[in-house]
Protein backbone atom coordinates (compact mmCIF):
# COMPACT_ATOMS: atom_id res chain seq x y z
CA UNK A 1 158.88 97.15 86.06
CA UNK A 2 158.46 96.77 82.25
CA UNK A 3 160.39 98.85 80.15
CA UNK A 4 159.22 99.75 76.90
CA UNK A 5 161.20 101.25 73.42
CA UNK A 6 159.57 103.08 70.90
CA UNK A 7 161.64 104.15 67.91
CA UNK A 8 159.75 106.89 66.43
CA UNK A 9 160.19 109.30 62.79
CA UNK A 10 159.99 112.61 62.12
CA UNK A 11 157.95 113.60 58.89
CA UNK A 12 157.08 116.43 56.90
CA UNK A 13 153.98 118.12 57.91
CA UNK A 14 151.77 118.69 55.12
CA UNK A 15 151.35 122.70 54.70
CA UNK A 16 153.78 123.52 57.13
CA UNK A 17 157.45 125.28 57.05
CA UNK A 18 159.91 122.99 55.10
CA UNK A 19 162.04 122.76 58.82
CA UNK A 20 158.79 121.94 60.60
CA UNK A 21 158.84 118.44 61.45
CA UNK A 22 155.58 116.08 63.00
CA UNK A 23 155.46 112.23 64.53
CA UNK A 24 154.27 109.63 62.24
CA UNK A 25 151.22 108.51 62.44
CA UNK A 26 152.36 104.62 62.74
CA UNK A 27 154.94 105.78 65.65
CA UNK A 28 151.67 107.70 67.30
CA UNK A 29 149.79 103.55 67.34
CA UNK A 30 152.96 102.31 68.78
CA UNK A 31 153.03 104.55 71.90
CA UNK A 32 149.06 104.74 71.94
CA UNK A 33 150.18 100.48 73.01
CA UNK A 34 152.96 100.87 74.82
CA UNK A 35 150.91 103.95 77.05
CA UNK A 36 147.95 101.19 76.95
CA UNK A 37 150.39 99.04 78.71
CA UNK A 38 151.48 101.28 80.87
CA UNK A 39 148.17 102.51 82.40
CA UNK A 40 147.24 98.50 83.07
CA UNK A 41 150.58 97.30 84.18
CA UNK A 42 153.78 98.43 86.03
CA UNK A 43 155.83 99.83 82.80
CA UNK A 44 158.22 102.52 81.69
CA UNK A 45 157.59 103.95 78.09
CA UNK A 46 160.84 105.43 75.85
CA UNK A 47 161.17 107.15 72.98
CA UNK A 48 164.40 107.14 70.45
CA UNK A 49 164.38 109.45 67.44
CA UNK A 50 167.58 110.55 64.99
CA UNK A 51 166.77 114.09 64.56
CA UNK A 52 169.01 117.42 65.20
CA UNK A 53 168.63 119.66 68.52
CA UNK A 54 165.78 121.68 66.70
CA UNK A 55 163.41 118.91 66.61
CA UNK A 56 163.05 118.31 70.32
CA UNK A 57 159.60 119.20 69.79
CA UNK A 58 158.89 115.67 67.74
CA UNK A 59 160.15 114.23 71.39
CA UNK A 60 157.63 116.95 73.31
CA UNK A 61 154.86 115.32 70.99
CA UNK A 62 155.64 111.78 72.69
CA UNK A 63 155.12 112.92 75.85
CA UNK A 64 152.04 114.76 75.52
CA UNK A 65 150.75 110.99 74.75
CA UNK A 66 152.24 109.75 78.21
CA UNK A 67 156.12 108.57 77.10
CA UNK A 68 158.59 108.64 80.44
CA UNK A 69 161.77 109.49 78.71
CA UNK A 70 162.95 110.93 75.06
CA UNK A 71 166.13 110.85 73.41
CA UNK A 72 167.25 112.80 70.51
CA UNK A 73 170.01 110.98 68.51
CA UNK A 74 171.67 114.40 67.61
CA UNK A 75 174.42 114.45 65.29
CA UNK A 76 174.83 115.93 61.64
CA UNK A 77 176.58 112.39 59.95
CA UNK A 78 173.47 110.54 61.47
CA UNK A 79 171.65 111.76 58.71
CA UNK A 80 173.94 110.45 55.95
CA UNK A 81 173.89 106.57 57.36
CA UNK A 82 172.87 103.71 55.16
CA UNK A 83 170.60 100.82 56.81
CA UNK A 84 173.25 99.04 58.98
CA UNK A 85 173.97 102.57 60.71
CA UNK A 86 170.51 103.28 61.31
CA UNK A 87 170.00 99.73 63.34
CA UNK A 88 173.91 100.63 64.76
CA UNK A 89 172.75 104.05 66.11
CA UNK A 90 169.26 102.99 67.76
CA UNK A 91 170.65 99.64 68.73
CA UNK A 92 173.59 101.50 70.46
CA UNK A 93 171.11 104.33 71.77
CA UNK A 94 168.71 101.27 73.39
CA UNK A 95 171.70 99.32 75.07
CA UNK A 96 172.85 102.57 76.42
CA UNK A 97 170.05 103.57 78.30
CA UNK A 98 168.47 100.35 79.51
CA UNK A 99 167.74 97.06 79.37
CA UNK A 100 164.46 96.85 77.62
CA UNK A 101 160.98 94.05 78.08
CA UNK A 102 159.89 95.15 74.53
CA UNK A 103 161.33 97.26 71.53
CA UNK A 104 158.48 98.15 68.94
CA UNK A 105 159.09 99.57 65.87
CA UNK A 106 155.97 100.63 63.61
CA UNK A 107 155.20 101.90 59.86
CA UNK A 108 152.37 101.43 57.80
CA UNK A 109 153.79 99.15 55.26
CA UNK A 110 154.62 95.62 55.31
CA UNK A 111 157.86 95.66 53.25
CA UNK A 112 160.64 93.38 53.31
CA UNK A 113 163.00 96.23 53.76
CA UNK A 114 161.07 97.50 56.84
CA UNK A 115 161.07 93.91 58.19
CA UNK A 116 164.23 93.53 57.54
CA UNK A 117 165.60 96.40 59.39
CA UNK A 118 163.76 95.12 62.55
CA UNK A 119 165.07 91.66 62.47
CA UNK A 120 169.04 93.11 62.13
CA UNK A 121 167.69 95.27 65.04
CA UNK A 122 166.90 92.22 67.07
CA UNK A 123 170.03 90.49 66.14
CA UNK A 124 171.94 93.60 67.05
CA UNK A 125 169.98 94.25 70.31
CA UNK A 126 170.20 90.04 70.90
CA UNK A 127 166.24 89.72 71.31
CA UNK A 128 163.83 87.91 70.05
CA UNK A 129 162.03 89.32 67.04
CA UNK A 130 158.42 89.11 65.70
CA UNK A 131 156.94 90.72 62.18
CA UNK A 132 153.92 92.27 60.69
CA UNK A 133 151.70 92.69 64.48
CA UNK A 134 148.86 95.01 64.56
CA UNK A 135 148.26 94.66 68.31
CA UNK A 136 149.30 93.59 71.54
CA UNK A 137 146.49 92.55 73.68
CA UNK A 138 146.76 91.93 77.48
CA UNK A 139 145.26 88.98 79.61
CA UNK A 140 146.32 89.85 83.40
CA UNK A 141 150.07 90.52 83.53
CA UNK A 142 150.28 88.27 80.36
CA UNK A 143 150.88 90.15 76.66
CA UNK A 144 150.33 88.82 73.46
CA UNK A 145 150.98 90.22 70.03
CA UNK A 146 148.02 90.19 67.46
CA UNK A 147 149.47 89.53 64.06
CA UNK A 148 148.21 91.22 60.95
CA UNK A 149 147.30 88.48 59.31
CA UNK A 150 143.64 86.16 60.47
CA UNK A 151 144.93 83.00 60.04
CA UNK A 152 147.97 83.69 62.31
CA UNK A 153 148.27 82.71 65.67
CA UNK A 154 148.59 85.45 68.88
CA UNK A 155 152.33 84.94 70.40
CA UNK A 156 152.66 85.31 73.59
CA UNK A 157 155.64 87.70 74.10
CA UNK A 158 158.75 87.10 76.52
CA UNK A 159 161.15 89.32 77.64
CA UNK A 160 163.19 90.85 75.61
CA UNK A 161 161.11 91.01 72.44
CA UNK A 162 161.69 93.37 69.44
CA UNK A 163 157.90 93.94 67.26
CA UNK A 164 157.60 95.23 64.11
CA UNK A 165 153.79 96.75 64.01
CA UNK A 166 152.23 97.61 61.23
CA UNK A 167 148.91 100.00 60.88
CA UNK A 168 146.46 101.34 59.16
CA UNK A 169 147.10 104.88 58.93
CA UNK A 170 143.38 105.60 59.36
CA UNK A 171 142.52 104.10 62.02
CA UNK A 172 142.63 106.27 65.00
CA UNK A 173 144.55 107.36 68.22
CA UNK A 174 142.90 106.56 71.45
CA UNK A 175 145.24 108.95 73.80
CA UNK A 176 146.04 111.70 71.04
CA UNK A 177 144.71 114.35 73.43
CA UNK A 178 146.33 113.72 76.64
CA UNK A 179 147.20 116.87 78.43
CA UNK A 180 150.83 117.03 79.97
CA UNK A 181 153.10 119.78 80.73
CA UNK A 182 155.32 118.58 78.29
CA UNK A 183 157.81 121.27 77.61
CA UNK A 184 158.83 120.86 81.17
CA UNK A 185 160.25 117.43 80.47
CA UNK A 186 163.58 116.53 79.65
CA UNK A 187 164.64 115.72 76.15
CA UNK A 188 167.82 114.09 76.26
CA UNK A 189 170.45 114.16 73.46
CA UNK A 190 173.19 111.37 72.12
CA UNK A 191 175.63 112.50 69.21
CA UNK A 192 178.02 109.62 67.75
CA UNK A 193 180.45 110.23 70.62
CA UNK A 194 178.31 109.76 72.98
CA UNK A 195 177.53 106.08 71.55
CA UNK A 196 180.89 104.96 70.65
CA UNK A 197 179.90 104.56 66.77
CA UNK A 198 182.70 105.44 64.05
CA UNK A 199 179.95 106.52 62.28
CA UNK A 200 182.35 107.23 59.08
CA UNK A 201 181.92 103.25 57.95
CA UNK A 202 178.30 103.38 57.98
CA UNK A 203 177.91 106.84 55.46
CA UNK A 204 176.12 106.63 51.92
């Protein structure tokens, strides 16, 4: 059995209630692959947001596009961390729950900072770590990651891995209309207790 993490956002939605909160597109690619994966070979798909109890719906959203499992990182000082709490929280979130094949985090942006957060992330989660991948395409059991840029070469990815992806925003979402009974599902909810994190030495 693969096992496969997806560390997914919350954003504003555009017109909406300021509380109302939607998946980002990027984090929608990023399970559209790991779901891809899925349906071809033996895999289990996770989702790990930081979010309050409110916004289980953002974790409802992943499973209407085929995710296994959600967890809400729930707890009020999450949202005050700087960068080395953020990869603290989901690092201690992903070693909690399993051992995970592949970790993907996704934006649309190629930044240093973004990259940078991944490859702490790796170092944290003691995996290997690869940058700037638009796509990971399959051959049998075998997976390789499709970097962004032509000239690069396709890696083939061992277990564990941690990918950064990054999209364009406009392309589009193959499985965006699944139909699940999501709001039967579980959402599942870690506070800083629950993790073990003195979350007080990672605070802006």
């Amino acid at each position: 059995m693969l096992n496969i993490a997806v560390i997914v956002k919350r954003i504003e939605a555009s017109g909406s209630r300021p509380s109302e909160k939607l998946l980002d597109i990027a984090d929608k690619k990023a399970i559209d692959i790991a779901t891809e994966i899925k349906e071809k070979l033996e895999a289990n798909v996770c989702v790990f947001c930081i979010a309050p109890y409110e916004s289980a719906e953002v974790i409802r959203e992943c499973y209407a596009f085929g995710v296994d499992a959600g967890y809400l990182l729930d707890d009020p000082s999450f949202e005050r961390v700087d960068e080395s709490g953020i990869v603290s929280i989901f690092g201690s979130a992903i070693k909690r729950v399993n051992d995970f094949d592949l970790i993907f985090i996704a934006s649309t942006s190629d930044k240093d900072a973004i990259l940078d957060v991944g490859k702490k992330m790796a170092n944290f989660l003691g995996t290997d770590h690869i940058g700037s991948i638009e796509n990971i395409k399959m051959l049998g059991s075998r997976l390789f990651a499709v970097p962004c840029q032509q000239d690069k070469k396709e890696k083939e990815l061992q277990s564990p891995t941690l990918i950064n992806f990054v999209f364009d925003p406009s392309e589009k979402i193959h499985n965006a209309m699944r139909i699940m009974k999501v709001f039967k599902k579980d959402v599942k909810f870690f506070n800083s207790s629950d993790l073990g994190i003195n979350i007080r030495k990672f605070s802006k």
